[in-house]
N, C-alpha and C. Protein backbone atom coordinates (compact mmCIF):
# COMPACT_ATOMS: atom_id res chain seq x y z
N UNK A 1 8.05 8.05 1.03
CA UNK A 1 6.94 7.11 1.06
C UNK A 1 7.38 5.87 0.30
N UNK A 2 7.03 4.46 0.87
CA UNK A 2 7.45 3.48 0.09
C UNK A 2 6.57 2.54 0.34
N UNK A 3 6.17 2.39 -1.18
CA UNK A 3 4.75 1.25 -0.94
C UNK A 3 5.55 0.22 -1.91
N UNK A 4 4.69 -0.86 -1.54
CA UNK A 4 5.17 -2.32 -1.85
C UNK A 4 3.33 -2.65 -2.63
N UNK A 5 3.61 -3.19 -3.75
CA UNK A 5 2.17 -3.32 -4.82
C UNK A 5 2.64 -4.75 -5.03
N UNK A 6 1.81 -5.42 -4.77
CA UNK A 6 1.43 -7.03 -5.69
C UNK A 6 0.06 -7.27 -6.10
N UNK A 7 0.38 -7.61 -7.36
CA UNK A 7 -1.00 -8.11 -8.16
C UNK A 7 -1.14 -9.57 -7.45
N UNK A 8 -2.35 -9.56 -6.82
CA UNK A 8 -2.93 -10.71 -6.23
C UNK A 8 -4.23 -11.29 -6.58
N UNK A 9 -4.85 -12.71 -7.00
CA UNK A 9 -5.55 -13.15 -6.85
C UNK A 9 -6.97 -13.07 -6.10
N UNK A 10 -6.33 -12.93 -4.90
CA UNK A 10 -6.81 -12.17 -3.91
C UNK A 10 -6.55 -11.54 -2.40
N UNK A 11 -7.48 -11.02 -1.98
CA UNK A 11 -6.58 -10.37 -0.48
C UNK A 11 -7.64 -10.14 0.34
N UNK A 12 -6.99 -10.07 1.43
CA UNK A 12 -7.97 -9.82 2.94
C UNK A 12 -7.48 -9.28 3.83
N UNK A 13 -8.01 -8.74 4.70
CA UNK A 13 -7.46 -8.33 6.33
C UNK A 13 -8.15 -8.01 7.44
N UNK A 14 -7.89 -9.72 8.38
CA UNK A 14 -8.40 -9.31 9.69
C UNK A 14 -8.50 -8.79 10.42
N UNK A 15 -8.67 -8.71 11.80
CA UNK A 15 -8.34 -8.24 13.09
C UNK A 15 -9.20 -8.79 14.00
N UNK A 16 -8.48 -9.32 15.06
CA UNK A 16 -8.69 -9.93 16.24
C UNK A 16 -10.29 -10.88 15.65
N UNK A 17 -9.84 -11.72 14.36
CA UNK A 17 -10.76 -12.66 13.78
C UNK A 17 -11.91 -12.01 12.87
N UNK A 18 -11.75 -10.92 13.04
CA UNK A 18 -13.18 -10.05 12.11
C UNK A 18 -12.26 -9.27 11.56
N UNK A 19 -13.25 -9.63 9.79
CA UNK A 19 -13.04 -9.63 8.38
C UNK A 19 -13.31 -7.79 8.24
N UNK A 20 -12.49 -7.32 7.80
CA UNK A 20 -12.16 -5.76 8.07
C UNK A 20 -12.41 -5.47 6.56
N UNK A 21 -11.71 -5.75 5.98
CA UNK A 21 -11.76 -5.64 4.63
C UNK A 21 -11.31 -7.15 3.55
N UNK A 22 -12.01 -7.17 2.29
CA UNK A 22 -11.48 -8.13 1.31
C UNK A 22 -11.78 -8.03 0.03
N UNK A 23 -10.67 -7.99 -1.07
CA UNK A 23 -10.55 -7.30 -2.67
C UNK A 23 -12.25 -8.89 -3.11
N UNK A 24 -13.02 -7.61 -3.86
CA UNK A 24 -13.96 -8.77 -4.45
C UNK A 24 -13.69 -9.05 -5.84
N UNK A 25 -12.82 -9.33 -6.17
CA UNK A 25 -12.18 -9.78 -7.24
C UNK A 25 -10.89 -9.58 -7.45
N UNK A 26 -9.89 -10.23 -8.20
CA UNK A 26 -8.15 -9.67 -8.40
C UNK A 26 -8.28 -8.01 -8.40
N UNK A 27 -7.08 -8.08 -7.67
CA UNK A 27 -6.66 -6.34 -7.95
C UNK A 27 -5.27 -6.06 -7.52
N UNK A 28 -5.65 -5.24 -6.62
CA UNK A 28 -3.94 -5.15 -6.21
C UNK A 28 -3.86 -4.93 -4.55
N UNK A 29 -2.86 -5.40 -4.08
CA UNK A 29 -2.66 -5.48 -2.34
C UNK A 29 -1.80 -4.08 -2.24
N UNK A 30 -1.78 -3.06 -1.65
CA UNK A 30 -0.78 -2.23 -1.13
C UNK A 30 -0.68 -2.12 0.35
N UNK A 31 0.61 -2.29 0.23
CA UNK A 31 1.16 -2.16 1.54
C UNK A 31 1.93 -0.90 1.48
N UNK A 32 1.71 0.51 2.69
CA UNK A 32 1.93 1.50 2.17
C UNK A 32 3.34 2.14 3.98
N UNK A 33 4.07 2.39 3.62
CA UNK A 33 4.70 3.24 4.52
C UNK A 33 5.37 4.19 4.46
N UNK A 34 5.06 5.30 5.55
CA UNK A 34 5.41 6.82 5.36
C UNK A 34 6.68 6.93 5.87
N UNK A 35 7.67 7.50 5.71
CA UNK A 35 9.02 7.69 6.30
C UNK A 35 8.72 9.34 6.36
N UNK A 36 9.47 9.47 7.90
CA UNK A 36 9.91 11.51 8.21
C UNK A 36 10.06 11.94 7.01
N UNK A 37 9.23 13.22 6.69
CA UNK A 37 9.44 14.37 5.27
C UNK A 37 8.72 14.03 4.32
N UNK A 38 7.63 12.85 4.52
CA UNK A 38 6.58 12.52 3.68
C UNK A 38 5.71 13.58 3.32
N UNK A 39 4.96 13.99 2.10
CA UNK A 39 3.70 15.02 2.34
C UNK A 39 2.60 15.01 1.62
N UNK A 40 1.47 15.37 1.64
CA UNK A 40 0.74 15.32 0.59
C UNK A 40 1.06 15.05 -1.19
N UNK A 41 2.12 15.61 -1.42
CA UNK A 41 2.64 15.77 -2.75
C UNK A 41 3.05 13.87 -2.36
N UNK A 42 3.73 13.44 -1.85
CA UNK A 42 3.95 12.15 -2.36
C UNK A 42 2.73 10.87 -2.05
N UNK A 43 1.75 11.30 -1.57
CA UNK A 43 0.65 10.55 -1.46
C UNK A 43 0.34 10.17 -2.60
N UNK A 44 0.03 11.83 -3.49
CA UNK A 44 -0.83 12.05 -4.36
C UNK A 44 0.05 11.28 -5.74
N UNK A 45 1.39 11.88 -5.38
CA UNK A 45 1.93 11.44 -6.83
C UNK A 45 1.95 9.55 -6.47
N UNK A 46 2.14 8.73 -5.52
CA UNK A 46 2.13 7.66 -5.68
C UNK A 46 0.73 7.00 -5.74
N UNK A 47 -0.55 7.44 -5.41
CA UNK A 47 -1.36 7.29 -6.04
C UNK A 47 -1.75 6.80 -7.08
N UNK A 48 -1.56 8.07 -8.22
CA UNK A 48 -1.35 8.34 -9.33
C UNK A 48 -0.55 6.85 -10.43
N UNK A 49 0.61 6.92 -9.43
CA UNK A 49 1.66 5.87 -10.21
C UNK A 49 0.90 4.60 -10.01
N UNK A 50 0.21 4.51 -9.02
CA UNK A 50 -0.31 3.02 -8.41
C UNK A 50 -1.56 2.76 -9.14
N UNK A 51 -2.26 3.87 -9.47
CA UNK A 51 -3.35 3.13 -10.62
C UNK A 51 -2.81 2.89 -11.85
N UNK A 52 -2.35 4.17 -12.53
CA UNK A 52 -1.84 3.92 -13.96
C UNK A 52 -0.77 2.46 -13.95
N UNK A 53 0.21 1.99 -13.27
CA UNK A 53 0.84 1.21 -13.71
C UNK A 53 0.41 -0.03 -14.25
N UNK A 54 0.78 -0.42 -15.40
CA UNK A 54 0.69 -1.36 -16.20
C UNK A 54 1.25 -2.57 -15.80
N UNK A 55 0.87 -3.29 -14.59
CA UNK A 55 1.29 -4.41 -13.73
C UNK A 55 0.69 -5.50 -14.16
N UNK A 56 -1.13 -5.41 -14.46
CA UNK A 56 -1.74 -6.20 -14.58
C UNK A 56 -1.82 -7.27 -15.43
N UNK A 57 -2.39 -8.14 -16.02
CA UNK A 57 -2.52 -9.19 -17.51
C UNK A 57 -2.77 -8.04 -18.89
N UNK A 58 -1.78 -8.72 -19.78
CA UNK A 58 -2.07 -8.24 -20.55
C UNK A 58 -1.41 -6.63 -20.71
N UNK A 59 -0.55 -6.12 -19.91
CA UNK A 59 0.15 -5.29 -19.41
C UNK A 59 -1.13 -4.00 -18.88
N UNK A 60 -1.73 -4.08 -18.71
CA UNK A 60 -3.19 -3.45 -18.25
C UNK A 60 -2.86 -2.80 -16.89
N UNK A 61 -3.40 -1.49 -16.53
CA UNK A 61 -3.44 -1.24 -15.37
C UNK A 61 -4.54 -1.44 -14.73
N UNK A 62 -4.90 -0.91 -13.27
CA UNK A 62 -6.08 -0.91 -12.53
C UNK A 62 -7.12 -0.31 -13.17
N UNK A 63 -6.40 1.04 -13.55
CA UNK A 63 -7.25 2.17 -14.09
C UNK A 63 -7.93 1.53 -15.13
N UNK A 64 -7.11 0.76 -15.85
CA UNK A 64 -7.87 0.14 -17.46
C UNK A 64 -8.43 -0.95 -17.03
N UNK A 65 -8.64 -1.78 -15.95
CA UNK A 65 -9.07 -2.78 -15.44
C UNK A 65 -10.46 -2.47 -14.57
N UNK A 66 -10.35 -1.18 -13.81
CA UNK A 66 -10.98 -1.16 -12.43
C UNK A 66 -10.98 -2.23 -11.58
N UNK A 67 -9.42 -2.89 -11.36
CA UNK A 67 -9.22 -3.66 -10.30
C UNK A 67 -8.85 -3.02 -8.78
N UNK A 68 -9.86 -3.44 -8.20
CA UNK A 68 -10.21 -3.02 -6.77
C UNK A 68 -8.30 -3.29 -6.46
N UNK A 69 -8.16 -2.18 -5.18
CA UNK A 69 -6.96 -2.05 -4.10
C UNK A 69 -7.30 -2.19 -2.47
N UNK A 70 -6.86 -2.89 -2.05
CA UNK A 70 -6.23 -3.35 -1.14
C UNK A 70 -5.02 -2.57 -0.36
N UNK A 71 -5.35 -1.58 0.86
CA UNK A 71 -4.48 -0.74 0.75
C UNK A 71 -4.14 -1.06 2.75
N UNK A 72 -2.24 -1.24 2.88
CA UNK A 72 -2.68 -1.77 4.39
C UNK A 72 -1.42 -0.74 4.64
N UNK A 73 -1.51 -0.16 5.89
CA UNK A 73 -0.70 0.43 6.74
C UNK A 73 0.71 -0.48 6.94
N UNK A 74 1.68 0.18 6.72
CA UNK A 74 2.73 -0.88 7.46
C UNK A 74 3.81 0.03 7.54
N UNK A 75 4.29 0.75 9.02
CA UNK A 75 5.79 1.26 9.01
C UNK A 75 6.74 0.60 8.73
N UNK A 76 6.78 -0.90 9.43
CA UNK A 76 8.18 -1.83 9.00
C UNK A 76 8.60 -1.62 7.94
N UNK A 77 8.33 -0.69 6.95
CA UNK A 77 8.71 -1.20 5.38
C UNK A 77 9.84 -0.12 5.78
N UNK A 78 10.22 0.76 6.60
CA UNK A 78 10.80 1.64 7.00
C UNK A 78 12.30 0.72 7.67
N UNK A 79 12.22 -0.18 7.74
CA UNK A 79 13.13 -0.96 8.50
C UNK A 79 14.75 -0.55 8.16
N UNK A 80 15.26 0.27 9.15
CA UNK A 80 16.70 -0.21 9.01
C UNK A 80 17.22 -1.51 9.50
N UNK A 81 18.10 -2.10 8.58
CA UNK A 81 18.80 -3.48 9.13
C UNK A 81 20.23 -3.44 9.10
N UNK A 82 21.00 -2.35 8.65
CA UNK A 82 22.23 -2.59 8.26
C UNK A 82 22.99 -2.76 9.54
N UNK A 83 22.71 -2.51 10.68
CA UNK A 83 23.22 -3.04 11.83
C UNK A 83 22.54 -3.44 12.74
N UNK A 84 23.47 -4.50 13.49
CA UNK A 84 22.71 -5.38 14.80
C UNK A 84 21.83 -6.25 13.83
N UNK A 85 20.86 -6.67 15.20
CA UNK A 85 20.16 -8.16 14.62
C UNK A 85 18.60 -7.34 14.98
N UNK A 86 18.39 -5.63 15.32
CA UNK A 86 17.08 -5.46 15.76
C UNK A 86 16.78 -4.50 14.99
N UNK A 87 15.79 -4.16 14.05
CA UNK A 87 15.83 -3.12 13.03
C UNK A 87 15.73 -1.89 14.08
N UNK A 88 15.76 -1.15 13.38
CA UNK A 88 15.51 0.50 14.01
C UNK A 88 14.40 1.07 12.89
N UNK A 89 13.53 1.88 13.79
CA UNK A 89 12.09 2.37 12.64
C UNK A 89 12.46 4.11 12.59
N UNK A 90 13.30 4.48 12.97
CA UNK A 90 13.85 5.95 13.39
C UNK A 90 13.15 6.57 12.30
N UNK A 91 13.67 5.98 10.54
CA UNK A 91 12.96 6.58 9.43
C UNK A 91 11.89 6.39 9.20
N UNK A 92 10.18 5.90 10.06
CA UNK A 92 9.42 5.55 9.78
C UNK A 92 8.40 6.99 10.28
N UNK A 93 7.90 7.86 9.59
CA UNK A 93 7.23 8.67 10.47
C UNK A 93 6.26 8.17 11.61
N UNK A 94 5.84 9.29 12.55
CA UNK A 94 5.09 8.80 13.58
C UNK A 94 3.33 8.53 12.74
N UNK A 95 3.18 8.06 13.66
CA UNK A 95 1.29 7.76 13.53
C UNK A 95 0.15 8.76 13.41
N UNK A 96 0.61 10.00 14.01
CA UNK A 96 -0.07 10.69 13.87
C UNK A 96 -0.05 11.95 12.36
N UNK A 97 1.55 11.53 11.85
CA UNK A 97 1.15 12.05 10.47
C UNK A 97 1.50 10.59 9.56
N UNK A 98 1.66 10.13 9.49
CA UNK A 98 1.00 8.76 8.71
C UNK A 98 -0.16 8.27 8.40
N UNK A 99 -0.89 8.63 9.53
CA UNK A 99 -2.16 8.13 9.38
C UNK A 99 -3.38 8.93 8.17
N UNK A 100 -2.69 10.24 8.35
CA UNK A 100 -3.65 11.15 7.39
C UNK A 100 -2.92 11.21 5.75
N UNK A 101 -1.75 10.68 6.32
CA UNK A 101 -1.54 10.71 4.57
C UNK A 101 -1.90 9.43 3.92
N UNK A 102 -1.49 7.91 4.85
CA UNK A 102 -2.24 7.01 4.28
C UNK A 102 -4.05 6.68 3.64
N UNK A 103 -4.70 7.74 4.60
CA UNK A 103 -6.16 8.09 4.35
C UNK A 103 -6.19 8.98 3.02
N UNK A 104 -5.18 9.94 3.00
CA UNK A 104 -5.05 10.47 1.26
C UNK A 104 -5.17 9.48 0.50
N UNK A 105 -3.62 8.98 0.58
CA UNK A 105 -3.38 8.21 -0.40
C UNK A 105 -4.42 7.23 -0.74
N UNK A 106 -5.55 6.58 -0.21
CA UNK A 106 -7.01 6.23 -0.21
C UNK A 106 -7.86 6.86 -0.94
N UNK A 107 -7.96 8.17 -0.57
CA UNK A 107 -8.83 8.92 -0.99
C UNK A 107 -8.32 9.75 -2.33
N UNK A 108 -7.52 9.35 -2.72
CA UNK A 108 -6.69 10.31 -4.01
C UNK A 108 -6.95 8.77 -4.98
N UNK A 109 -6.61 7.86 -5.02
CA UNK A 109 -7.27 6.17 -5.50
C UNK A 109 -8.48 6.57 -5.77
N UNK A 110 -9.17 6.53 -4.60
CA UNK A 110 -10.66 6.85 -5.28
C UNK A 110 -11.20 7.71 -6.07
N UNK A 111 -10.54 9.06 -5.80
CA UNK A 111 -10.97 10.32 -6.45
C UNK A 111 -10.44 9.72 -8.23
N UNK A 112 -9.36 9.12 -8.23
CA UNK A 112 -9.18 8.64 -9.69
C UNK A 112 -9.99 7.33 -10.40
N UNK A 113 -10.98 6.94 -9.38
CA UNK A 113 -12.02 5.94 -9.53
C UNK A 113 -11.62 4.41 -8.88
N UNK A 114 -10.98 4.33 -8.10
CA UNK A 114 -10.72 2.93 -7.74
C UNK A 114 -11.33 2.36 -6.64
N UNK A 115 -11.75 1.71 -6.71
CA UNK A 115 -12.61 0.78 -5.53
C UNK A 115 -10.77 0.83 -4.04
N UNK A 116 -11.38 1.16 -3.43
CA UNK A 116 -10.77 0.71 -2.46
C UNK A 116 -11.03 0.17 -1.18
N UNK A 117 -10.41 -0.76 -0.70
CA UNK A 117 -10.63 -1.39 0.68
C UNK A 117 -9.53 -0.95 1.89
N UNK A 118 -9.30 -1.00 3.01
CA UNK A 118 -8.47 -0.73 3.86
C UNK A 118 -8.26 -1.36 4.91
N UNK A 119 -6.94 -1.93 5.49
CA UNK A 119 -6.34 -2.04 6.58
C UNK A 119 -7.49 -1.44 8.05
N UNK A 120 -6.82 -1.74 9.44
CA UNK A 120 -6.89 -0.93 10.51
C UNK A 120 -6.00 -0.05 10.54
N UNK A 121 -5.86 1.24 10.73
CA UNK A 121 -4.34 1.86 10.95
C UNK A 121 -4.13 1.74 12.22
N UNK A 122 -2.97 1.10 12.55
CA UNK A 122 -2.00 0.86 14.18
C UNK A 122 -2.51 0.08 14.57
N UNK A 123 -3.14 -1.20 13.91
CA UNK A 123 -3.61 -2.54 14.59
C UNK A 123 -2.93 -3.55 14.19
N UNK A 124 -3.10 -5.01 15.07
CA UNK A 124 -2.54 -6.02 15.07
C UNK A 124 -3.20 -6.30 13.50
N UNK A 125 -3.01 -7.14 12.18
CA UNK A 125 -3.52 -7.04 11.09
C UNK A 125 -3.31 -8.62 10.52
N UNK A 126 -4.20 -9.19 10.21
CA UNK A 126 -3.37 -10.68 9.54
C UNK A 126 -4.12 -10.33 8.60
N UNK A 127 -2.82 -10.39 7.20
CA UNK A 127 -3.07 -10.09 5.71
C UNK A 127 -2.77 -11.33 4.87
N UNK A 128 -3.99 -11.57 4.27
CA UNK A 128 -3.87 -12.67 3.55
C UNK A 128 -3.96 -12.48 2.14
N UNK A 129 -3.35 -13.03 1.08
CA UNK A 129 -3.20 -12.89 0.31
C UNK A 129 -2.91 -14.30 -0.77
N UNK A 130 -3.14 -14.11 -2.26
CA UNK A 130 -2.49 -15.08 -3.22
C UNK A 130 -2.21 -14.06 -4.58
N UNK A 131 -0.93 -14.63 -4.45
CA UNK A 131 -0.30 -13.29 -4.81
C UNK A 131 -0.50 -14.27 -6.52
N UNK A 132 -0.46 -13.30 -7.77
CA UNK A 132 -0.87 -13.61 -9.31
C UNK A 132 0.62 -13.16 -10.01
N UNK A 133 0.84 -14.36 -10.56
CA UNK A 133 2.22 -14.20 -11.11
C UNK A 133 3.56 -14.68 -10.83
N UNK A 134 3.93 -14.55 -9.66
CA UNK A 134 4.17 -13.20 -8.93
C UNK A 134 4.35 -11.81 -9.50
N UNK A 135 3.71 -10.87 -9.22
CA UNK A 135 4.56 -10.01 -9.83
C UNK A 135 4.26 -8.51 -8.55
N UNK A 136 5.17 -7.73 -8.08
CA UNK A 136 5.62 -7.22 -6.85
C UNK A 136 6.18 -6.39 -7.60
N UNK A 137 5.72 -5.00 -6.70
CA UNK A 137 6.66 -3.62 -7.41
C UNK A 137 6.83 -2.82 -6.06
N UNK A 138 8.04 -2.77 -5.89
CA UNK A 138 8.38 -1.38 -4.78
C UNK A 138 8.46 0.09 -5.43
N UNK A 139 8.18 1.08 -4.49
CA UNK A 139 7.76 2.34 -5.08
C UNK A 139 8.70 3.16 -3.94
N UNK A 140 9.50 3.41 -4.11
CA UNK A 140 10.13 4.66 -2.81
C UNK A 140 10.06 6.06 -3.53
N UNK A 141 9.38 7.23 -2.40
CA UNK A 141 9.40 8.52 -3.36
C UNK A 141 11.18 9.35 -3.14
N UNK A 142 11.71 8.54 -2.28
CA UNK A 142 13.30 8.97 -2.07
C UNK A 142 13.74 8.99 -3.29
N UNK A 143 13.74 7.74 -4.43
CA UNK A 143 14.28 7.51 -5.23
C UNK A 143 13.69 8.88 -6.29
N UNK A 144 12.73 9.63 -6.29
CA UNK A 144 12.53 10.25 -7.14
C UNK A 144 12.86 11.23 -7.06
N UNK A 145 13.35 11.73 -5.43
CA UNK A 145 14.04 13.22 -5.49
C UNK A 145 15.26 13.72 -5.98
């Protein structure tokens, strides 16, 4: 699993012009993608990592903040590029188990108290954002095995 976290100002996400979701105050944007061999256990543990982290002002997390998340579907993060000029998504799991772990990973946020908002899953999506800082954290659960 590899999610991409930026503390943003703020965030939104359309579809086909209607307002789907939008953070009502700073929080955090996640952009979340499942790669083959994903499972409950890494939902839960990146969850976990995604409230507690101390990203925010003041080195503060969500949890110590209750800054609302922003949570959007995205396989591309799966992108191989190391050859040719056309990625390959081979490592991106399919949709039909992606979709229920990204709805965890939602619902495991909340169960730890976080306001959350959401993406469409498998829709066209324009994500808007102003990102605070910058400050951007990648999370791969590969790296932790």
């Amino acid at each position: 699993m590899r999610v991409v976290i930026t503390r943003v100002a703020e965030a939104s996400v359309t579809v086909d012009g209607d307002l789907v979701s939008q953070l009502p105050r700073p929080g955090l944007l996640v952009l979340v993608g499942i790669a083959r061999g994903d499972g409950p256990q890494d939902a839960r543990a990146v969850a976990a990592k995604t409230w507690s982290l101390r990203i925010l002002r003041d080195e503060r997390s969500a949890s110590d903040t209750n800054a609302p998340i922003l949570v959007i579907s995205q396989f591309t993060l799966h992108a191989a590029t190391r050859r040719g000029r056309r990625p390959s998504w081979s490592a991106a799991a399919s949709g039909d188990v992606s979709e229920p772990l990204v709805e965890l990973f939602c619902r495991e946020l909340e169960a730890l108290g976080a306001e959350v908002g959401r993406g469409r899953f498998g829709a066209e999506m324009q994500v808007a954002s102003v990102n605070d800082g910058p400050i951007t954290i990648l999370i791969d659960t590969q790296d932790w095995r």
